[in-house]
Structure formats: C-alpha cells, structure tokens
PDB file of N, CA and C in Angstrom:
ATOM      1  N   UNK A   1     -65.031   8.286  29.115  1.00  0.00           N
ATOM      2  CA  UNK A   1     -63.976   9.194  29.525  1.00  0.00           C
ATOM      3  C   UNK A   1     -62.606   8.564  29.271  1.00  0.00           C
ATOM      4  N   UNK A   2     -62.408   7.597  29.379  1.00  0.00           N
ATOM      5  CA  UNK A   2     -61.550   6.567  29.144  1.00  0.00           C
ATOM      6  C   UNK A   2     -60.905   6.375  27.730  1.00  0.00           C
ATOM      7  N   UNK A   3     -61.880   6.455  27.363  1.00  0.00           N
ATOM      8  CA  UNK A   3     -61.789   5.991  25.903  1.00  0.00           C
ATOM      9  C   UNK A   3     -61.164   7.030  25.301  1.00  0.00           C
ATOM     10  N   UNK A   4     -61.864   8.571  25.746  1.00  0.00           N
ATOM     11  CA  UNK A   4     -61.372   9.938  24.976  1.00  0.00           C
ATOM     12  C   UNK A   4     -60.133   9.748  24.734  1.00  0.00           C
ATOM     13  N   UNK A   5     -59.432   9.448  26.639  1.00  0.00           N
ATOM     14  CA  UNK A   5     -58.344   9.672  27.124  1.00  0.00           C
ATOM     15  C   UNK A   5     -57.340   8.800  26.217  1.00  0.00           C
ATOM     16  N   UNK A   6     -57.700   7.865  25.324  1.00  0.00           N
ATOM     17  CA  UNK A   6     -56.759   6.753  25.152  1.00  0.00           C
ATOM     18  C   UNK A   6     -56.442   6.814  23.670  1.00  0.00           C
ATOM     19  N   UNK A   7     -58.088   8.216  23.068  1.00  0.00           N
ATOM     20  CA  UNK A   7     -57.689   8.843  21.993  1.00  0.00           C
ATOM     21  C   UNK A   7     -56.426   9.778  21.664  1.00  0.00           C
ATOM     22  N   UNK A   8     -57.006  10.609  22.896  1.00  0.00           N
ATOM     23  CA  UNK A   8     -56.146  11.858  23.418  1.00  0.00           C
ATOM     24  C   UNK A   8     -54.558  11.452  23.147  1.00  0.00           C
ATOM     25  N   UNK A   9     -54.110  10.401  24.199  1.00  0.00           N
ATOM     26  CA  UNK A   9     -53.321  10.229  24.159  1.00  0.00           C
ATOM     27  C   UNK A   9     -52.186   9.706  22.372  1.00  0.00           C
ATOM     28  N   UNK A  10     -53.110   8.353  21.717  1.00  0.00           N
ATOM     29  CA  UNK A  10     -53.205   8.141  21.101  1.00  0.00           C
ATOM     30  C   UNK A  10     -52.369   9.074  19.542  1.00  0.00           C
ATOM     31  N   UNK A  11     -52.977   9.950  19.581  1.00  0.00           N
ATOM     32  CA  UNK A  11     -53.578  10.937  19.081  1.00  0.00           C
ATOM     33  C   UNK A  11     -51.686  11.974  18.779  1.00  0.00           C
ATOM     34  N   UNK A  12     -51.702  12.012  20.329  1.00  0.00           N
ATOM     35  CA  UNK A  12     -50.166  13.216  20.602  1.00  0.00           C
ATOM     36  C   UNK A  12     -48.820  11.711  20.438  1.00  0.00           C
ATOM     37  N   UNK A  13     -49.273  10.547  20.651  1.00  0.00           N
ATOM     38  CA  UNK A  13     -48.306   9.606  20.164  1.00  0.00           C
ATOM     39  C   UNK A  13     -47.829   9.947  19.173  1.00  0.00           C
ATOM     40  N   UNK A  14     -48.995   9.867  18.254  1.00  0.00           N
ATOM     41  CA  UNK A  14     -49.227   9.523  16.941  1.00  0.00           C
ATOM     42  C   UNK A  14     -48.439  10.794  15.986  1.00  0.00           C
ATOM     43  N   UNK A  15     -48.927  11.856  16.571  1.00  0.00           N
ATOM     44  CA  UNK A  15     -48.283  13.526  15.484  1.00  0.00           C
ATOM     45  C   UNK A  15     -46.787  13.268  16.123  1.00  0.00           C
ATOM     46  N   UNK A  16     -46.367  12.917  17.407  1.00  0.00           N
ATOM     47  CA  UNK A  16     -45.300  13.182  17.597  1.00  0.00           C
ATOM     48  C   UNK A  16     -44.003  12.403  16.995  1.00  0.00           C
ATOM     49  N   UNK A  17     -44.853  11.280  16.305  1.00  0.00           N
ATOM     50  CA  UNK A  17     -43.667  10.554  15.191  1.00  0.00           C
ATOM     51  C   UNK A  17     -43.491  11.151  14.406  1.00  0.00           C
ATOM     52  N   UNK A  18     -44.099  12.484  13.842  1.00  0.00           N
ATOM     53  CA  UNK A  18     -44.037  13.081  12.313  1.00  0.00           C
ATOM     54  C   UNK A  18     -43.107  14.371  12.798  1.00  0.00           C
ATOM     55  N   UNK A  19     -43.368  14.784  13.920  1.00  0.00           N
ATOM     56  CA  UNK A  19     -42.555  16.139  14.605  1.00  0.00           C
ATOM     57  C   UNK A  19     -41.431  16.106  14.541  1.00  0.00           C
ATOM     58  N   UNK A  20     -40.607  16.815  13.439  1.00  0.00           N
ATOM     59  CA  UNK A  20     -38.542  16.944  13.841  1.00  0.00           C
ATOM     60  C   UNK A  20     -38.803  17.398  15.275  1.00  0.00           C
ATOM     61  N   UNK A  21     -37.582  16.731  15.808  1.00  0.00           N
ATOM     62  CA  UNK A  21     -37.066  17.504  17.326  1.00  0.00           C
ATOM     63  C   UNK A  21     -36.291  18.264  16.998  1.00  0.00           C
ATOM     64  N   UNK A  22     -36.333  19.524  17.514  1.00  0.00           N
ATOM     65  CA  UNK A  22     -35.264  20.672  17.316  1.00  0.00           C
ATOM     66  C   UNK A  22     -34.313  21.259  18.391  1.00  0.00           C
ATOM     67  N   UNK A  23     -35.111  20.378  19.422  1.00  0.00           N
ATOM     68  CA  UNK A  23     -34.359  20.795  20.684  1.00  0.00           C
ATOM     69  C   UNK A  23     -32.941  19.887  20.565  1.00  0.00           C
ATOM     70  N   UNK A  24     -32.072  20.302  21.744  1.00  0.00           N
ATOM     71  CA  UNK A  24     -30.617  19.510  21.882  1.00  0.00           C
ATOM     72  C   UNK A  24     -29.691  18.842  20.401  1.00  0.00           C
ATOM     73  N   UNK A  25     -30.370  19.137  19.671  1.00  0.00           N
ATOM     74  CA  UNK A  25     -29.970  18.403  18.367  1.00  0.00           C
ATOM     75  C   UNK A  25     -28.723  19.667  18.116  1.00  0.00           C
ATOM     76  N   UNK A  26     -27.361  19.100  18.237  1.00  0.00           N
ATOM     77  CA  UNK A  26     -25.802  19.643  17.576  1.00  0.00           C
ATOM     78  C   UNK A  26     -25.144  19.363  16.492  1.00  0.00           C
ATOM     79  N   UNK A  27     -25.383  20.556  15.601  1.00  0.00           N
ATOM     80  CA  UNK A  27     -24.902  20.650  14.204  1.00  0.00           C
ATOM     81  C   UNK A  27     -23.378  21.060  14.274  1.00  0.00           C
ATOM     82  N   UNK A  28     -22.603  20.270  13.891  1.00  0.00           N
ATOM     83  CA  UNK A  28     -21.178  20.712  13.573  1.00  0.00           C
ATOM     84  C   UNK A  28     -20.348  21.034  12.564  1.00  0.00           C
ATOM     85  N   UNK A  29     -20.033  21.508  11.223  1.00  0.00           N
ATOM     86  CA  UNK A  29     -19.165  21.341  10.589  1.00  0.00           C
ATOM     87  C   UNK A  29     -18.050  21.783  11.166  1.00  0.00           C
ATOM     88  N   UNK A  30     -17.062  20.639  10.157  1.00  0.00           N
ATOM     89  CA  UNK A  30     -15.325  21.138  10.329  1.00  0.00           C
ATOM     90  C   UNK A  30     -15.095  21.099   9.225  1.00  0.00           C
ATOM     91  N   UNK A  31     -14.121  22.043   8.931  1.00  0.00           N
ATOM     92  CA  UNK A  31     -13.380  21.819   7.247  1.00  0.00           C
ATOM     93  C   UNK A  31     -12.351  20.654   7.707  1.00  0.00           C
ATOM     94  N   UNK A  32     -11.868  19.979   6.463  1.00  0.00           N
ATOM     95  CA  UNK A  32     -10.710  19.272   6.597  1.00  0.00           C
ATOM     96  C   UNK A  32     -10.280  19.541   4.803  1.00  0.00           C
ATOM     97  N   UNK A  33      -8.880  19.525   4.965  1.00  0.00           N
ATOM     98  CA  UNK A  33      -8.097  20.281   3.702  1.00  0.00           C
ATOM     99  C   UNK A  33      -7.079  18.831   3.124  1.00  0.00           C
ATOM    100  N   UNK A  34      -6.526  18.784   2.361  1.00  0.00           N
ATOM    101  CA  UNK A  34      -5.176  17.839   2.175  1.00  0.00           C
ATOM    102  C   UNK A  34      -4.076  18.315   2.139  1.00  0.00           C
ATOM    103  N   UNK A  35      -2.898  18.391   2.464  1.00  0.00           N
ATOM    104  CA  UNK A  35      -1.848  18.764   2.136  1.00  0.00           C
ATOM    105  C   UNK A  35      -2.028  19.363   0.436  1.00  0.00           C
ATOM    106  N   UNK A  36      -1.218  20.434  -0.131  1.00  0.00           N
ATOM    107  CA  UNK A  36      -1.157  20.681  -1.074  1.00  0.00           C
ATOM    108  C   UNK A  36      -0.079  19.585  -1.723  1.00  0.00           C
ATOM    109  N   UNK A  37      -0.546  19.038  -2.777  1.00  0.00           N
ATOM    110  CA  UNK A  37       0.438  18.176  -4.142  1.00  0.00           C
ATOM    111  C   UNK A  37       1.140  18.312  -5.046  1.00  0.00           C
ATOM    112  N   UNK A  38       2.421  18.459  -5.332  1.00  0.00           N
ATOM    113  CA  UNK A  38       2.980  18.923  -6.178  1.00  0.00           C
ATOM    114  C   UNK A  38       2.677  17.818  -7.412  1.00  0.00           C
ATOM    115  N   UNK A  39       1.483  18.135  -7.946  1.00  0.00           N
ATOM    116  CA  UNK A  39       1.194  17.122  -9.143  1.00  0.00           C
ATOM    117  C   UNK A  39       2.648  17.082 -10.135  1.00  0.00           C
ATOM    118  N   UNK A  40       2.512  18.180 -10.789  1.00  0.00           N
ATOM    119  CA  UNK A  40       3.948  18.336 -11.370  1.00  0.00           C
ATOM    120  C   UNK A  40       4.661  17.425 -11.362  1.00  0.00           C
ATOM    121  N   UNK A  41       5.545  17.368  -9.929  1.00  0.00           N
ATOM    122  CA  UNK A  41       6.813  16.482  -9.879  1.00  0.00           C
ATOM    123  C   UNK A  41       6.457  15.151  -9.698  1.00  0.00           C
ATOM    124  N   UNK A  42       5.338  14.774  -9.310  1.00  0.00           N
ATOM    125  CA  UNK A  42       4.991  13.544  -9.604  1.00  0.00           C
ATOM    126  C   UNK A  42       4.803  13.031 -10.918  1.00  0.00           C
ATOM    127  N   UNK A  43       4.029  13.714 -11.621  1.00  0.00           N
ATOM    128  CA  UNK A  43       4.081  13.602 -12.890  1.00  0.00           C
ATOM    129  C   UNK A  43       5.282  13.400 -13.563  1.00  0.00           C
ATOM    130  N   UNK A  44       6.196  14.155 -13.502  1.00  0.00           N
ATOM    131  CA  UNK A  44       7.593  14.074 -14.153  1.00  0.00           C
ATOM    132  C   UNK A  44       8.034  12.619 -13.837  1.00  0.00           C
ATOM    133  N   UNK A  45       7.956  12.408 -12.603  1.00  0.00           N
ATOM    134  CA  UNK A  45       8.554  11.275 -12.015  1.00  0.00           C
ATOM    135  C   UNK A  45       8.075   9.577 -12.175  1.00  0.00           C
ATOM    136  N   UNK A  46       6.820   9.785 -12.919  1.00  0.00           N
ATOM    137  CA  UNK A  46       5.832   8.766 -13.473  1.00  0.00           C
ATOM    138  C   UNK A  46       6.629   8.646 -15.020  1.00  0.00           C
ATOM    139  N   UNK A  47       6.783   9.946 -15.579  1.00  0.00           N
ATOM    140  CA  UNK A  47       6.654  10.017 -16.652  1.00  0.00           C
ATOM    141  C   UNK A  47       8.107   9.453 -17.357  1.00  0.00           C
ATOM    142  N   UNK A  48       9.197   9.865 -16.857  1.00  0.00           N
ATOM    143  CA  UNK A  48      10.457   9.651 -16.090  1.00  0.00           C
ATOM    144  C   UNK A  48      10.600   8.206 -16.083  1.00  0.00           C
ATOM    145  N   UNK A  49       9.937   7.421 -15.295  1.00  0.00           N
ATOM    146  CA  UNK A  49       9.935   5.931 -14.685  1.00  0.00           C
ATOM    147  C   UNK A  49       9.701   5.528 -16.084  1.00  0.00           C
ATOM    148  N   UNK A  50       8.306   5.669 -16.480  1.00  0.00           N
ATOM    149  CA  UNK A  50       7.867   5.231 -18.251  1.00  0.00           C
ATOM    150  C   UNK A  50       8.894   5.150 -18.755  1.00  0.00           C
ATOM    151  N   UNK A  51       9.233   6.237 -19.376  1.00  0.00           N
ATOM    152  CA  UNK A  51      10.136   6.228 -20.783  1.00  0.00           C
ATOM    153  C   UNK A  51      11.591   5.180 -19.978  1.00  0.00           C
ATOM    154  N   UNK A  52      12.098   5.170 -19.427  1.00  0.00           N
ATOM    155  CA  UNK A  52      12.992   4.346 -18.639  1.00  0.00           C
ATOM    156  C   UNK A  52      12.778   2.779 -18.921  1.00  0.00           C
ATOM    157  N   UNK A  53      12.070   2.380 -18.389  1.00  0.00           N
ATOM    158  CA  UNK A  53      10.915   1.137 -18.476  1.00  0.00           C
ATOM    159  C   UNK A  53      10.915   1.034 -20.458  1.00  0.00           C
ATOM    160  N   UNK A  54      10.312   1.866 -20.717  1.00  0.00           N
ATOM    161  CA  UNK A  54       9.872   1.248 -22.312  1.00  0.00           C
ATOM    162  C   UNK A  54      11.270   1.706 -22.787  1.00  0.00           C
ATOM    163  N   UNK A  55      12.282   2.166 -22.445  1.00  0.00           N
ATOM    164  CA  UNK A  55      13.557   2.170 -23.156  1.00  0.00           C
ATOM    165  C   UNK A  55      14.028   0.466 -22.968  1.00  0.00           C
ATOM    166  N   UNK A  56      14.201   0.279 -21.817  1.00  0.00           N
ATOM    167  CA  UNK A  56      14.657  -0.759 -21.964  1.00  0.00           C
ATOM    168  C   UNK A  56      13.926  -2.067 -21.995  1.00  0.00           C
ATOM    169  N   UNK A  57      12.649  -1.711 -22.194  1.00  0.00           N
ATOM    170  CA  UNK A  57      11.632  -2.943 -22.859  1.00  0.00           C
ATOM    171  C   UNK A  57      12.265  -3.225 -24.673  1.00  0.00           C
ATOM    172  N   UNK A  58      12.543  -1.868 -25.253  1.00  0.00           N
ATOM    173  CA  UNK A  58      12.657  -1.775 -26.426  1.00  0.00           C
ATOM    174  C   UNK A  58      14.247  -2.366 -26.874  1.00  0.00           C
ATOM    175  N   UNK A  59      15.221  -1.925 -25.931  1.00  0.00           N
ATOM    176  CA  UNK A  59      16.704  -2.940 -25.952  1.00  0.00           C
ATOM    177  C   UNK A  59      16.640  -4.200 -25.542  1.00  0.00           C
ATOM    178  N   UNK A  60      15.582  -4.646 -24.572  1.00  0.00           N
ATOM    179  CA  UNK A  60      15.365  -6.460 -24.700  1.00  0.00           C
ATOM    180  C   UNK A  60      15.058  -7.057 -26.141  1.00  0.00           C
ATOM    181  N   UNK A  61      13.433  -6.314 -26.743  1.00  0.00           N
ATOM    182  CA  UNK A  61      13.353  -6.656 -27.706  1.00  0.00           C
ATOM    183  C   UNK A  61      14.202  -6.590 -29.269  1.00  0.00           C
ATOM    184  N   UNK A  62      14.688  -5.680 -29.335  1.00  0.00           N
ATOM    185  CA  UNK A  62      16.203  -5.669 -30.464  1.00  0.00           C
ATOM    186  C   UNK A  62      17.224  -6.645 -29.346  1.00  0.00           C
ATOM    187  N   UNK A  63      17.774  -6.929 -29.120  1.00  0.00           N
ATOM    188  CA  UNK A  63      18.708  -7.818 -28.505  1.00  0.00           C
ATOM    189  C   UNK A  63      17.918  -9.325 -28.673  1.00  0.00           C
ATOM    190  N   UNK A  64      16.849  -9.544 -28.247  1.00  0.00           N
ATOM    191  CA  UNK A  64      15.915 -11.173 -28.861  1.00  0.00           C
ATOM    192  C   UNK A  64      15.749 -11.229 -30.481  1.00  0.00           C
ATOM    193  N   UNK A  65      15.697  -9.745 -30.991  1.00  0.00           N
ATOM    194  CA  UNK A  65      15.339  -9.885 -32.411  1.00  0.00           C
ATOM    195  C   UNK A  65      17.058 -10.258 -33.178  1.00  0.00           C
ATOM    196  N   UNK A  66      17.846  -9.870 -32.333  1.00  0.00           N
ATOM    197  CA  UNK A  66      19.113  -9.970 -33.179  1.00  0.00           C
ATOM    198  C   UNK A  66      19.347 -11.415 -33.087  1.00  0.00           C
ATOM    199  N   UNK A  67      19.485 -11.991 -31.580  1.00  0.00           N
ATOM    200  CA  UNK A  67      20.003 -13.335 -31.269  1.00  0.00           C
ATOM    201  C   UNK A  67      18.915 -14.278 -32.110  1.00  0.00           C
ATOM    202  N   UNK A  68      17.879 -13.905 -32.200  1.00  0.00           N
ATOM    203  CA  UNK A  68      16.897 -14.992 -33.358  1.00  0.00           C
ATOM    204  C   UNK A  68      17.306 -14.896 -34.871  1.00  0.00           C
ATOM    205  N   UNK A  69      18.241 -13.724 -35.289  1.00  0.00           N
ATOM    206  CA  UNK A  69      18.380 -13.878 -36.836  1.00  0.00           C
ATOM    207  C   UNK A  69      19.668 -14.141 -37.088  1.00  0.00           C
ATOM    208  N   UNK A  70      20.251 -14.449 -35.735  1.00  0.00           N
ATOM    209  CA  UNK A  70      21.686 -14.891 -36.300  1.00  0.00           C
ATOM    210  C   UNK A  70      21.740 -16.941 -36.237  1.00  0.00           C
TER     211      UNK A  70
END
C-alpha cells in the first residue's frame, strides 16, 4: 500500500514538472516609442562639419606643399 502510495505520489511529482502553470502568471506589454529624429538636420550638420574639416585638411596640405618647394 505504501509502495502504490509513493508511486502515486511519485508519479503527480513527476507530470507536474512537464505542466505550464497558467494560473497567476501576468502578461504585460507596453509600447515604448523614441522621440521622433530629424535625421535630415543631422545629416546636414555631419555633412556640413565634413566638408569644413576636409577644406581645411586640404589648405594645410597646399600650404606644407608650398613651404617644401620653396
């Protein structure tokens, strides 16, 4: 009788590791958004910075190329 019992038990251990619980279990989503980006003006403003930058990368280098051929 014992033994059944230790099947029995055993037994409802055992299925109840394989069983999802469905009870109390709270599903939530939330949206979350970003501010909208004005890619655009960033862009400009990258683009902007560049040509700035390689302008006057390009007047260092003519100004070293002159002072070396004189």
């Amino acid at each position: 009788m014992q033994l059944k019992l230790l099947f029995a038990s055993l037994l409802v251990v055992s299925t109840n590791a394989f069983v999802p619980v469905t009870f109390g279990v709270k599903s939530s989503t939330s949206l979350s958004s970003t501010p909208a980006t004005d890619y655009e003006a960033e862009l400009k403003k990258i683009e902007d910075d560049a040509k700035k930058r390689m302008d006057d990368k390009v007047k260092e280098l003519k100004d070293k190329i002159e002072a070396e051929s004189k």
